[in-house]
PDB file of N, CA and C in Angstrom:
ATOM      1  N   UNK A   1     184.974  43.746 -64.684  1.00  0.00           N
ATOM      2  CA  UNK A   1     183.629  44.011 -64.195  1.00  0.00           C
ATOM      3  C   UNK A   1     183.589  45.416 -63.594  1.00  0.00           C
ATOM      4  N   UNK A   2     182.701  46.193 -63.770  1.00  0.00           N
ATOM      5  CA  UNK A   2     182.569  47.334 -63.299  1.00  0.00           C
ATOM      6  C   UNK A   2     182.207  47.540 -61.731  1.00  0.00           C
ATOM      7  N   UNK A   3     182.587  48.901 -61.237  1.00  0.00           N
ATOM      8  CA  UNK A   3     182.309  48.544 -59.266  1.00  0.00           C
ATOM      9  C   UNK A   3     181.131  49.570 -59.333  1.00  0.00           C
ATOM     10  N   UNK A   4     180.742  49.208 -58.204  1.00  0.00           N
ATOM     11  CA  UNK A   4     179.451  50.096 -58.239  1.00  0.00           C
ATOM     12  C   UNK A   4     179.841  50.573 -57.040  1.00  0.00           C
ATOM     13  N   UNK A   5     180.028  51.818 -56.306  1.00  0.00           N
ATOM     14  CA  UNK A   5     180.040  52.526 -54.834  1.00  0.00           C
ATOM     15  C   UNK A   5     178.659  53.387 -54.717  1.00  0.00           C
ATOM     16  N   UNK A   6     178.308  52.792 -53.275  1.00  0.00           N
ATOM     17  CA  UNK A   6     177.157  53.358 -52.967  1.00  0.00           C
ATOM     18  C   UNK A   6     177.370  54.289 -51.532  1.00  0.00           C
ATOM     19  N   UNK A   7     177.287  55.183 -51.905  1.00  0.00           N
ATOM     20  CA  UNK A   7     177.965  56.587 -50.507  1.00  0.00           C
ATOM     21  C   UNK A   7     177.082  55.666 -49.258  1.00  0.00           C
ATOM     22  N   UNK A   8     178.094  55.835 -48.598  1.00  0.00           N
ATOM     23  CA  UNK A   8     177.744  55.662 -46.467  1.00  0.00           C
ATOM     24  C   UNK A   8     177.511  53.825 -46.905  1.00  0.00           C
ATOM     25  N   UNK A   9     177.954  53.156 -47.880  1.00  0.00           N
ATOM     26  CA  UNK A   9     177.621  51.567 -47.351  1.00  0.00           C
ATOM     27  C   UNK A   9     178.761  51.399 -48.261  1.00  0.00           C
ATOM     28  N   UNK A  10     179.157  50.555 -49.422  1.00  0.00           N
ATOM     29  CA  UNK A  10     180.043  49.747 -49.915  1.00  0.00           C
ATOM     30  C   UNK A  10     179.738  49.966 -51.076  1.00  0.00           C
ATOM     31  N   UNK A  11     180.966  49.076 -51.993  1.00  0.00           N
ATOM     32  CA  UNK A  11     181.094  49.295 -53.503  1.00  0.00           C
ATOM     33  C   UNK A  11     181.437  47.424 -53.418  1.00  0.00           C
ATOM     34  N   UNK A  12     181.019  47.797 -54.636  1.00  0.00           N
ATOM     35  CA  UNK A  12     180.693  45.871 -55.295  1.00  0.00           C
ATOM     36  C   UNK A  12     181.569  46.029 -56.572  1.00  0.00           C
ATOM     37  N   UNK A  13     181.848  44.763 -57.062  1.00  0.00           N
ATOM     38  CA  UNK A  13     181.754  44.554 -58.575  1.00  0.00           C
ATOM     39  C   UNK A  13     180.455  43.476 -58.932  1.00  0.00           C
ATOM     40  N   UNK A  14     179.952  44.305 -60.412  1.00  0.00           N
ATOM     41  CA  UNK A  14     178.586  44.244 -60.901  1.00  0.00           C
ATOM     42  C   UNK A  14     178.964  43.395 -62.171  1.00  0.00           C
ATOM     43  N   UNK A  15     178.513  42.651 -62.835  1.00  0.00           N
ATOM     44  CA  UNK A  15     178.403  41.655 -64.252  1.00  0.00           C
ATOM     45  C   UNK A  15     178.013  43.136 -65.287  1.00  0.00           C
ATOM     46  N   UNK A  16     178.994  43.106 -65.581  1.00  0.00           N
ATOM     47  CA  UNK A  16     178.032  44.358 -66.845  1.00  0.00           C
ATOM     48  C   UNK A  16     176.916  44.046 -67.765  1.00  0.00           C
ATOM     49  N   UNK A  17     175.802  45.050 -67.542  1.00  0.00           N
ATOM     50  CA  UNK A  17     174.555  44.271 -67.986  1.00  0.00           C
ATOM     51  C   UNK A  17     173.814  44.110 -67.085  1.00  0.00           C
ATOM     52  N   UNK A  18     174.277  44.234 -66.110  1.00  0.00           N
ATOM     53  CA  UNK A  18     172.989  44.262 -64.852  1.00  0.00           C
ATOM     54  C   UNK A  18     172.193  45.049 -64.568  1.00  0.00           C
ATOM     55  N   UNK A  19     170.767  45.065 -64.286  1.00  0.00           N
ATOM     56  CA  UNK A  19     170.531  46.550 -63.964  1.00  0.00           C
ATOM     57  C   UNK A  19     170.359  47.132 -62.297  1.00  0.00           C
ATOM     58  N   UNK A  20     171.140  48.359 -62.267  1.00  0.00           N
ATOM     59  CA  UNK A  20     171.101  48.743 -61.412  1.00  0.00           C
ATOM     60  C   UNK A  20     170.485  48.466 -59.793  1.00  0.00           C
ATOM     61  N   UNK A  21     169.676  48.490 -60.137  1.00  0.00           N
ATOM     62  CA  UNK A  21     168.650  48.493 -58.673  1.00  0.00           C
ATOM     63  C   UNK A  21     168.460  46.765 -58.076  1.00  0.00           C
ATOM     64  N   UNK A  22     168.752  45.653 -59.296  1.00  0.00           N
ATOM     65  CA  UNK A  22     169.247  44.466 -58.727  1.00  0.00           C
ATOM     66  C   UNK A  22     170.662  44.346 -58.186  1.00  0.00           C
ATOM     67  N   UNK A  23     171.510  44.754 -58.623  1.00  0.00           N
ATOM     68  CA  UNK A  23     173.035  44.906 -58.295  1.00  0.00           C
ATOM     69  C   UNK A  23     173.114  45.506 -57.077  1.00  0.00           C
ATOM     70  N   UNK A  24     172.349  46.773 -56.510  1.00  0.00           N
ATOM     71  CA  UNK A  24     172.499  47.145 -54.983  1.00  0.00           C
ATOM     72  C   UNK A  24     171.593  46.645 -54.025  1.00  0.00           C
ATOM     73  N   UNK A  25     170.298  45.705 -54.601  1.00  0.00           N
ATOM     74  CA  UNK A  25     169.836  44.689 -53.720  1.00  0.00           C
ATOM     75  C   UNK A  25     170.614  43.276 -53.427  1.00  0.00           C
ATOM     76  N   UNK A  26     170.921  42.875 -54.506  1.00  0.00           N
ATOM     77  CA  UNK A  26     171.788  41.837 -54.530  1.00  0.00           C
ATOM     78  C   UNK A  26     173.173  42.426 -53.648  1.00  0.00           C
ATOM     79  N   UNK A  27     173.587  42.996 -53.504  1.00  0.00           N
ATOM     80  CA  UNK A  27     174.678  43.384 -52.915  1.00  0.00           C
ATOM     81  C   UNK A  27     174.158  43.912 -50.845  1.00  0.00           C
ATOM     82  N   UNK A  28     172.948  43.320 -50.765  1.00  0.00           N
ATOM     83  CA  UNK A  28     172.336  43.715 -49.903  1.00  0.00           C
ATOM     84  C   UNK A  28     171.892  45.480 -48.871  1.00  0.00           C
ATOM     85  N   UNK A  29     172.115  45.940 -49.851  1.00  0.00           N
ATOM     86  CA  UNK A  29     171.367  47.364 -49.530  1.00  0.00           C
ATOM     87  C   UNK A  29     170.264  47.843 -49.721  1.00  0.00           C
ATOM     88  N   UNK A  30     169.476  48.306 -48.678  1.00  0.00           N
ATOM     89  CA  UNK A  30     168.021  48.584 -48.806  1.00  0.00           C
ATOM     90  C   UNK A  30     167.782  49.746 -50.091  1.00  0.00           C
ATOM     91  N   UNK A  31     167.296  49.337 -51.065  1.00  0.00           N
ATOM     92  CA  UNK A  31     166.444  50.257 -52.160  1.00  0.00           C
ATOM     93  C   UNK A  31     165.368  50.068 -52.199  1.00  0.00           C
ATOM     94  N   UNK A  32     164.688  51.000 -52.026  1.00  0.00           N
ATOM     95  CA  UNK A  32     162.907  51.220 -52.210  1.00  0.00           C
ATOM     96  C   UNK A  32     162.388  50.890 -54.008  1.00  0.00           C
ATOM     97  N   UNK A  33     162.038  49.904 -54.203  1.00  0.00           N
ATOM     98  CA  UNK A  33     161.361  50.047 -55.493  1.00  0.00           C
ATOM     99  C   UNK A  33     159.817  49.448 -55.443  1.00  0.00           C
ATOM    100  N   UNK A  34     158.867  49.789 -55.864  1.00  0.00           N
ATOM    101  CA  UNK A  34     157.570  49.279 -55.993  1.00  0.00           C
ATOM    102  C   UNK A  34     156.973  48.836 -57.480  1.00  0.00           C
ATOM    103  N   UNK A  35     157.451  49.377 -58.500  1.00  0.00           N
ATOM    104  CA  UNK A  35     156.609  48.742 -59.602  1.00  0.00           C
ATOM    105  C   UNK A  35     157.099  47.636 -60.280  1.00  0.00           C
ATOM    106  N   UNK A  36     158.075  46.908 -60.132  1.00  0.00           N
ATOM    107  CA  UNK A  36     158.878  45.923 -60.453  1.00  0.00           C
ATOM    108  C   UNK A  36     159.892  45.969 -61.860  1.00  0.00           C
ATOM    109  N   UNK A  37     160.373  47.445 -61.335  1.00  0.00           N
ATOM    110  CA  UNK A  37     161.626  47.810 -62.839  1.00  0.00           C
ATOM    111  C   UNK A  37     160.643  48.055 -63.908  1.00  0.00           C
ATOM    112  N   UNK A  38     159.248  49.000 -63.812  1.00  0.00           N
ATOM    113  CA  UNK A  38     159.002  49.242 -64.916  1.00  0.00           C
ATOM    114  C   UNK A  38     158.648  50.874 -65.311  1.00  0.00           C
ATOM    115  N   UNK A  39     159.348  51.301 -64.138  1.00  0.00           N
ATOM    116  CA  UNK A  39     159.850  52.829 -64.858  1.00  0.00           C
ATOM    117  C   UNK A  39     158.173  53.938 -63.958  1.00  0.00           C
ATOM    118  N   UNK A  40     157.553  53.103 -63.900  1.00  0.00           N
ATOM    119  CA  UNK A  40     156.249  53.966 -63.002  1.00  0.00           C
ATOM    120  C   UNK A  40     156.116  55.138 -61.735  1.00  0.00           C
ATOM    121  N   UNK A  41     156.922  53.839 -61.080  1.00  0.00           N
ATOM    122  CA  UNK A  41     156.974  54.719 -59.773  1.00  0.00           C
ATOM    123  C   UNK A  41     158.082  55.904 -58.970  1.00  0.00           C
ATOM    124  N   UNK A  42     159.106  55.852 -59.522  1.00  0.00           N
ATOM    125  CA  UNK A  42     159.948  56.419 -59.087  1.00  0.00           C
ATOM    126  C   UNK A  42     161.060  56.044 -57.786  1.00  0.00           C
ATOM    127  N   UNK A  43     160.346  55.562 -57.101  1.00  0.00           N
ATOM    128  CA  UNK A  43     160.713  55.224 -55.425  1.00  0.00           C
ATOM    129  C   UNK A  43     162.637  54.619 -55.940  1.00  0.00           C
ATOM    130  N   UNK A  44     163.004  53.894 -56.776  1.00  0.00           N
ATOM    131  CA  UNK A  44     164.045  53.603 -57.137  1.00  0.00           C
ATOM    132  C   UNK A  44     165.129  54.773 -57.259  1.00  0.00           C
ATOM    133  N   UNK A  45     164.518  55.734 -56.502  1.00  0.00           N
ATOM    134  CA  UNK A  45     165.507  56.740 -57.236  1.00  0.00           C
ATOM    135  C   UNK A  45     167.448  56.746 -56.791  1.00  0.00           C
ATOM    136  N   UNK A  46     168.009  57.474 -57.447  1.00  0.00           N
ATOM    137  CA  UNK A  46     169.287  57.500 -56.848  1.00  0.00           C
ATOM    138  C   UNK A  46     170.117  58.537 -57.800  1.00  0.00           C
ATOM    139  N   UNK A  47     171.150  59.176 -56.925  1.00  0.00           N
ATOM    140  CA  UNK A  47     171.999  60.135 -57.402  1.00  0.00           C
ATOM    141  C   UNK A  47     173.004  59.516 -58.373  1.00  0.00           C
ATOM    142  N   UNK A  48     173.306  60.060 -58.971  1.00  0.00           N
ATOM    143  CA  UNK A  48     174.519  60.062 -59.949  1.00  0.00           C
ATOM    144  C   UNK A  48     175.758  60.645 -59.061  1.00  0.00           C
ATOM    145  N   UNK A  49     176.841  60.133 -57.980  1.00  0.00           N
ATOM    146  CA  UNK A  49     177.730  61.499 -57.707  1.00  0.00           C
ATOM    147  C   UNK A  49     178.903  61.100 -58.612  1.00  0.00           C
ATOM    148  N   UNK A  50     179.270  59.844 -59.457  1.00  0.00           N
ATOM    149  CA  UNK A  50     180.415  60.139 -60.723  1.00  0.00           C
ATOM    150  C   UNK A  50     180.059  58.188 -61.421  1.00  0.00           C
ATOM    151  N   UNK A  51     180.259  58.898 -62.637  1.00  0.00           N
ATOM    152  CA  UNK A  51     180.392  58.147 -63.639  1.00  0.00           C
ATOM    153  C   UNK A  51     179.017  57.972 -64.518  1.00  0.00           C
ATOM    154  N   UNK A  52     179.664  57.471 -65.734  1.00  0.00           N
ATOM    155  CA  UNK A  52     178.477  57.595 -66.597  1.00  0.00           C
ATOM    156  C   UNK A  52     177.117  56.270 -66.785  1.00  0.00           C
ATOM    157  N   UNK A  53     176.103  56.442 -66.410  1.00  0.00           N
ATOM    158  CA  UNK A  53     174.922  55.794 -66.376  1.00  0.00           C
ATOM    159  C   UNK A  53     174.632  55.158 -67.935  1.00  0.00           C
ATOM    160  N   UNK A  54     174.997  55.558 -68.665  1.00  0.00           N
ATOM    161  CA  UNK A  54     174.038  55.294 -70.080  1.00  0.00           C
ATOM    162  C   UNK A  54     172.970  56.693 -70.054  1.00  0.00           C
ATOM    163  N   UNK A  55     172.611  56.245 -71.330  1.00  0.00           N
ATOM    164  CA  UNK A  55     171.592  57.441 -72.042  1.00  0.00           C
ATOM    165  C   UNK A  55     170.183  56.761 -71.057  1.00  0.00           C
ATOM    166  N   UNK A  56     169.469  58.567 -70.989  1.00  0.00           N
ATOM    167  CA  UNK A  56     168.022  57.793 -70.475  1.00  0.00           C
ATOM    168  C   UNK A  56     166.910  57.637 -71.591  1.00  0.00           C
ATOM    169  N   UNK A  57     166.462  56.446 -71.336  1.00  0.00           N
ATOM    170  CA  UNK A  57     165.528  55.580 -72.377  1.00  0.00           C
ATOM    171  C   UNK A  57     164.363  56.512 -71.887  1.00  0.00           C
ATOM    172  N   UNK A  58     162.977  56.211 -73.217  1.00  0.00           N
ATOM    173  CA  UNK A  58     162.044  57.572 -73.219  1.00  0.00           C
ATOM    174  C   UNK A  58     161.186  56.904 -72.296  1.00  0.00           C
ATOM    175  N   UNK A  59     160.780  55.950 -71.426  1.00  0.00           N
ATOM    176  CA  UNK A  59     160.031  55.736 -70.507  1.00  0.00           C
ATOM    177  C   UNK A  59     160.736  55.951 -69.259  1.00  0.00           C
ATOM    178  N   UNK A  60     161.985  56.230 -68.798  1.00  0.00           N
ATOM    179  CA  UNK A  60     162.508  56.607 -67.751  1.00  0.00           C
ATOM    180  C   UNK A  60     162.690  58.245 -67.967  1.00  0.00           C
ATOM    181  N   UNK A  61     162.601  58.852 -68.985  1.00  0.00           N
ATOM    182  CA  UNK A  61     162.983  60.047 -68.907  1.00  0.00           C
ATOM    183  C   UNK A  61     161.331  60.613 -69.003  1.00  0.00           C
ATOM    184  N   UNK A  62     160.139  60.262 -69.377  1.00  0.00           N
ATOM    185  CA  UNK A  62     159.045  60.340 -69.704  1.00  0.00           C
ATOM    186  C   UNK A  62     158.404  60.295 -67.914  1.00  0.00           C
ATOM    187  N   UNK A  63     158.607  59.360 -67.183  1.00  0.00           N
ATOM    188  CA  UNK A  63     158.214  59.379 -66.063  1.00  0.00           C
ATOM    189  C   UNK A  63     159.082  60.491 -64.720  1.00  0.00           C
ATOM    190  N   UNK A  64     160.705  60.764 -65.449  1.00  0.00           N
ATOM    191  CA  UNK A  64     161.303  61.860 -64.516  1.00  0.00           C
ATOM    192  C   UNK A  64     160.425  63.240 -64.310  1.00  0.00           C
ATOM    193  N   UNK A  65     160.244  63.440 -65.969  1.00  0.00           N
ATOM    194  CA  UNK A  65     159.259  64.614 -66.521  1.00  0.00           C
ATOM    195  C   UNK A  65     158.412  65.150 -65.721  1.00  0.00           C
ATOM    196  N   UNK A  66     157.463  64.104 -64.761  1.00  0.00           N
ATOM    197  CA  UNK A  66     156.484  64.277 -64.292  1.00  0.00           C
ATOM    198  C   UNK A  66     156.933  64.703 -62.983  1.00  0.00           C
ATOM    199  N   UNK A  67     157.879  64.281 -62.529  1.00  0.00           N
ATOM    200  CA  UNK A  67     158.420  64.975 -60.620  1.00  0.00           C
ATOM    201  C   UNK A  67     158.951  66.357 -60.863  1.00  0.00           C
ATOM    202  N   UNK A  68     158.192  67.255 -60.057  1.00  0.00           N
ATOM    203  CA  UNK A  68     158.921  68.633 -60.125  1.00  0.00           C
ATOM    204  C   UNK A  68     160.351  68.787 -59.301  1.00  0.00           C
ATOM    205  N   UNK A  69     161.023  69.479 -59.909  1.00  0.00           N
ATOM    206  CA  UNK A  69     162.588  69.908 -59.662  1.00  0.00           C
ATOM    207  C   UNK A  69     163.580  68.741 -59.129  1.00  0.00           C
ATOM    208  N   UNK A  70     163.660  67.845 -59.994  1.00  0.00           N
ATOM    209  CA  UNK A  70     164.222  66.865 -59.738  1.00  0.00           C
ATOM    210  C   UNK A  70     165.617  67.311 -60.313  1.00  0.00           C
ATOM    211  N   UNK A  71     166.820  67.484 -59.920  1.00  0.00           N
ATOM    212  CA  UNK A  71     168.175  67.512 -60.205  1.00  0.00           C
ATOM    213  C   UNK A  71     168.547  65.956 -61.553  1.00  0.00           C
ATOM    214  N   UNK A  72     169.351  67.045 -62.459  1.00  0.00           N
ATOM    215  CA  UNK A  72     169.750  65.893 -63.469  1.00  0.00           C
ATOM    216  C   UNK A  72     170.314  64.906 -63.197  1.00  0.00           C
ATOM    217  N   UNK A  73     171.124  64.663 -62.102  1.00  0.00           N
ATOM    218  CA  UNK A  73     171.742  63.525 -61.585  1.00  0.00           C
ATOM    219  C   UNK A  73     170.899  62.893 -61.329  1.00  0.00           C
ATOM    220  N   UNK A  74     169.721  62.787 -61.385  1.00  0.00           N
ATOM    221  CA  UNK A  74     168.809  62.200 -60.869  1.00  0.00           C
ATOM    222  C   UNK A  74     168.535  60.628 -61.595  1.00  0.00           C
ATOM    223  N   UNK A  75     168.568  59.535 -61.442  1.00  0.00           N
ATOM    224  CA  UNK A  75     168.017  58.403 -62.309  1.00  0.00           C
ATOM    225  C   UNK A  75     167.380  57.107 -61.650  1.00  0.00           C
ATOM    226  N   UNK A  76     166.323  56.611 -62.306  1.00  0.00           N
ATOM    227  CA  UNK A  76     166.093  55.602 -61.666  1.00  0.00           C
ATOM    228  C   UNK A  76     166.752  54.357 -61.857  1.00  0.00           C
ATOM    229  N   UNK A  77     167.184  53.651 -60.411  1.00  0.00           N
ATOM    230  CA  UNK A  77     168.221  52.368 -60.964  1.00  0.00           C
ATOM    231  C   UNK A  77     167.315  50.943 -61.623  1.00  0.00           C
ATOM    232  N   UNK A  78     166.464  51.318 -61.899  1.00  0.00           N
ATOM    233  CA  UNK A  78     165.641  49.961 -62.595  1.00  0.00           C
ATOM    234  C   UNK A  78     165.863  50.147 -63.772  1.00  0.00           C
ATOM    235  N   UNK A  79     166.698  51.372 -64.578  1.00  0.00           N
ATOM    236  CA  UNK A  79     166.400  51.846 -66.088  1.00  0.00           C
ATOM    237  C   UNK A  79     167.845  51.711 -66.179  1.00  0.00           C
ATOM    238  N   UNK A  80     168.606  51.774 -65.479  1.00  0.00           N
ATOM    239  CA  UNK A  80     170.363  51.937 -66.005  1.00  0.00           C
ATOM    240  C   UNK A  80     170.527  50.370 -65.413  1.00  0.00           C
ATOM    241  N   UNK A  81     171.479  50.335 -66.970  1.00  0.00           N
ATOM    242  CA  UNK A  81     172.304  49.078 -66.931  1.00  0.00           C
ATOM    243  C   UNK A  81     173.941  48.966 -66.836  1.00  0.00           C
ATOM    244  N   UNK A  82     174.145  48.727 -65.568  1.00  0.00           N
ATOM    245  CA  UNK A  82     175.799  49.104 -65.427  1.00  0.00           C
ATOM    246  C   UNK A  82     176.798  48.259 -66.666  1.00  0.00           C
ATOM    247  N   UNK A  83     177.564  49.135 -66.947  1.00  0.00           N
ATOM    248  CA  UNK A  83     178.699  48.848 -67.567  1.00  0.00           C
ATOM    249  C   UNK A  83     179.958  49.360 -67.590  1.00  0.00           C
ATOM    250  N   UNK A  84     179.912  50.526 -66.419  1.00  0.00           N
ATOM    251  CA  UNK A  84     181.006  51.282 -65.947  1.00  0.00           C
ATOM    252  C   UNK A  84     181.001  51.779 -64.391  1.00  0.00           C
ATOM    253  N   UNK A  85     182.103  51.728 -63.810  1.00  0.00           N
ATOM    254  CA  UNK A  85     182.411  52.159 -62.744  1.00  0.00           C
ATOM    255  C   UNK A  85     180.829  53.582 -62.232  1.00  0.00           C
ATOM    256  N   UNK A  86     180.918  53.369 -60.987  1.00  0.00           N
ATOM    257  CA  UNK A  86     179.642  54.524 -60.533  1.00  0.00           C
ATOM    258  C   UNK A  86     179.924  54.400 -58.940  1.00  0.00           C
ATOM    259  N   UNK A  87     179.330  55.541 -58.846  1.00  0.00           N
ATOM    260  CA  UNK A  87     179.770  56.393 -57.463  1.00  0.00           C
ATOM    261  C   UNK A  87     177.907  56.656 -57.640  1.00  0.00           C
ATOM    262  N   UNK A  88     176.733  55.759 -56.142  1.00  0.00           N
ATOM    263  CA  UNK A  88     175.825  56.711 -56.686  1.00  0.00           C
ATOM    264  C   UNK A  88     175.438  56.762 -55.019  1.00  0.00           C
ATOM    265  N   UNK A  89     174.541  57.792 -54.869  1.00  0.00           N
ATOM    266  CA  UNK A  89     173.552  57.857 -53.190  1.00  0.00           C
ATOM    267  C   UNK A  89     172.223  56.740 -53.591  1.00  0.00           C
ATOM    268  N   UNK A  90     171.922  56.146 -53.011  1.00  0.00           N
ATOM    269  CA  UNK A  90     170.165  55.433 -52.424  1.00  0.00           C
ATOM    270  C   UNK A  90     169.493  56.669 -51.946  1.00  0.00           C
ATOM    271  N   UNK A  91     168.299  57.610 -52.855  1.00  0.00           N
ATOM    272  CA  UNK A  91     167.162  57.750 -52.046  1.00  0.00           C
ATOM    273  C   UNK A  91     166.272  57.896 -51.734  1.00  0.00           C
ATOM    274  N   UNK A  92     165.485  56.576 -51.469  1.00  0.00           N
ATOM    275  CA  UNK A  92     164.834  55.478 -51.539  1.00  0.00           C
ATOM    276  C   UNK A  92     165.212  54.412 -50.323  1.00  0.00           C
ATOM    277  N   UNK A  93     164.727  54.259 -49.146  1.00  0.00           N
ATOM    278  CA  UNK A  93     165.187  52.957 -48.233  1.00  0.00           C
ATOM    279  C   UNK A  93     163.968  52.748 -47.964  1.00  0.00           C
ATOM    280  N   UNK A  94     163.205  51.058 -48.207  1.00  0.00           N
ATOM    281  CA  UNK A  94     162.216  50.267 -47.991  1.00  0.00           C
ATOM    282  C   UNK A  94     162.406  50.814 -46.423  1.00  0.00           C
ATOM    283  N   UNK A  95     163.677  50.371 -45.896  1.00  0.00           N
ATOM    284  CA  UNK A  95     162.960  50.418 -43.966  1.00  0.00           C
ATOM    285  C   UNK A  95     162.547  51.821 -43.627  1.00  0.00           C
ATOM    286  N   UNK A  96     163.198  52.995 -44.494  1.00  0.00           N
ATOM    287  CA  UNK A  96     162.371  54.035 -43.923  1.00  0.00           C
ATOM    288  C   UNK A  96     161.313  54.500 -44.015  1.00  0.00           C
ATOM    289  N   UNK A  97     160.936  54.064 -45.379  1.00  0.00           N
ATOM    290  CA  UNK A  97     159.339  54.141 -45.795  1.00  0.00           C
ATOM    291  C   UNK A  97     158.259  53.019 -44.936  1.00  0.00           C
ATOM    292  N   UNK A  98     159.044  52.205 -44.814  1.00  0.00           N
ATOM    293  CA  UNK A  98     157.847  51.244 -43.588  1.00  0.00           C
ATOM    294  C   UNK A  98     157.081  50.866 -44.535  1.00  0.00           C
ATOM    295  N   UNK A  99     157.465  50.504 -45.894  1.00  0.00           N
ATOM    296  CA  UNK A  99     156.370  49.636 -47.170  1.00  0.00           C
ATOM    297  C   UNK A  99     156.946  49.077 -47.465  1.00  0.00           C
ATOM    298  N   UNK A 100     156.627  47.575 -47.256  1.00  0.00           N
ATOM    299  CA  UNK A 100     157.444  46.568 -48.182  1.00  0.00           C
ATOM    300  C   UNK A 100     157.672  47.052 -49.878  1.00  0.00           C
ATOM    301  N   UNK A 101     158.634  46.573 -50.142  1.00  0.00           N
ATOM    302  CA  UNK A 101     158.888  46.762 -51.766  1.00  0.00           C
ATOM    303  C   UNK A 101     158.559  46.119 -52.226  1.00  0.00           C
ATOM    304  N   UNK A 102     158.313  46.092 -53.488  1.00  0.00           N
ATOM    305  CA  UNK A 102     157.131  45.644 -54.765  1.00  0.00           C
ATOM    306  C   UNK A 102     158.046  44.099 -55.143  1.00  0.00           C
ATOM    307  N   UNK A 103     157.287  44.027 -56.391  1.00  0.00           N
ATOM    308  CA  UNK A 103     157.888  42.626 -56.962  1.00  0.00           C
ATOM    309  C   UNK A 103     159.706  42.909 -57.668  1.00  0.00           C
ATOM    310  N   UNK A 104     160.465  42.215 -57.320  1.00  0.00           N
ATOM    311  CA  UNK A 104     161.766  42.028 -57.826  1.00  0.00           C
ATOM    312  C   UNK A 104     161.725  42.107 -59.417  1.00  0.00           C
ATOM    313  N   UNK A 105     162.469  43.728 -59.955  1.00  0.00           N
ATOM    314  CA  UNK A 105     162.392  43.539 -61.342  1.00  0.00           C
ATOM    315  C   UNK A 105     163.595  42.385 -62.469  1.00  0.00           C
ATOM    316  N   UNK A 106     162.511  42.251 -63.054  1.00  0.00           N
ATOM    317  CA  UNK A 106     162.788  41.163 -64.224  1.00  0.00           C
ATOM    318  C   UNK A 106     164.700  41.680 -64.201  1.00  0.00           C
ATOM    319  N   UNK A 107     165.882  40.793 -64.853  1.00  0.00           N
ATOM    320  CA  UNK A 107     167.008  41.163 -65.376  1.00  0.00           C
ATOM    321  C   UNK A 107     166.577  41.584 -66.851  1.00  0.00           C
TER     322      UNK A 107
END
């Protein structure tokens, strides 16, 4: 199973095939997401600092498009599906935004 490390909290092992942004909720760390894993909003965001994500699909790379100067490490975890080791930052935290997060995206 692949580990997932998330800088300043913990590293898990993930079911490969999971996607992202359930794997570091499920693992209980605050991630901000609002549209329910469907690539809209962004708030899911998170760094890449090592390992490989998968290719970005054209509705996650279609909605990056639109944020100015966003760094390539850049990805949203509702669109990557772990299947390898990752080193990533959260940023995105529901408690700092003071907005509840949206509906729990689909697996």
């Amino acid at each position: 199973m692949p580990t997932v490390t998330v800088e300043d909290e913990k590293s898990f092992e993930v079911e490969s095939g999971t996607k992202l942004v359930l794997a570091i909720e499920d693992a209980g760390i605050d991630i901000m997401h609002r549209c329910g894993g469907n690539a809209r909003c962004t708030t899911c965001r998170v760094q890449i600092v090592t390992g490989e994500p998968g290719p970005m699909g054209e509705l996650e790379q279609a909605r990056l498009a639109r944020e100015a100067s966003l760094a390539p490490d850049i990805r949203l975890a509702c669109q990557i599906r772990v299947d390898s080791d990752l080193t990533i930052r959260v940023l995105g935290r529901a408690a700092a935004s003071g907005v509840t997060p949206g509906p729990r995206p689909a697996d």
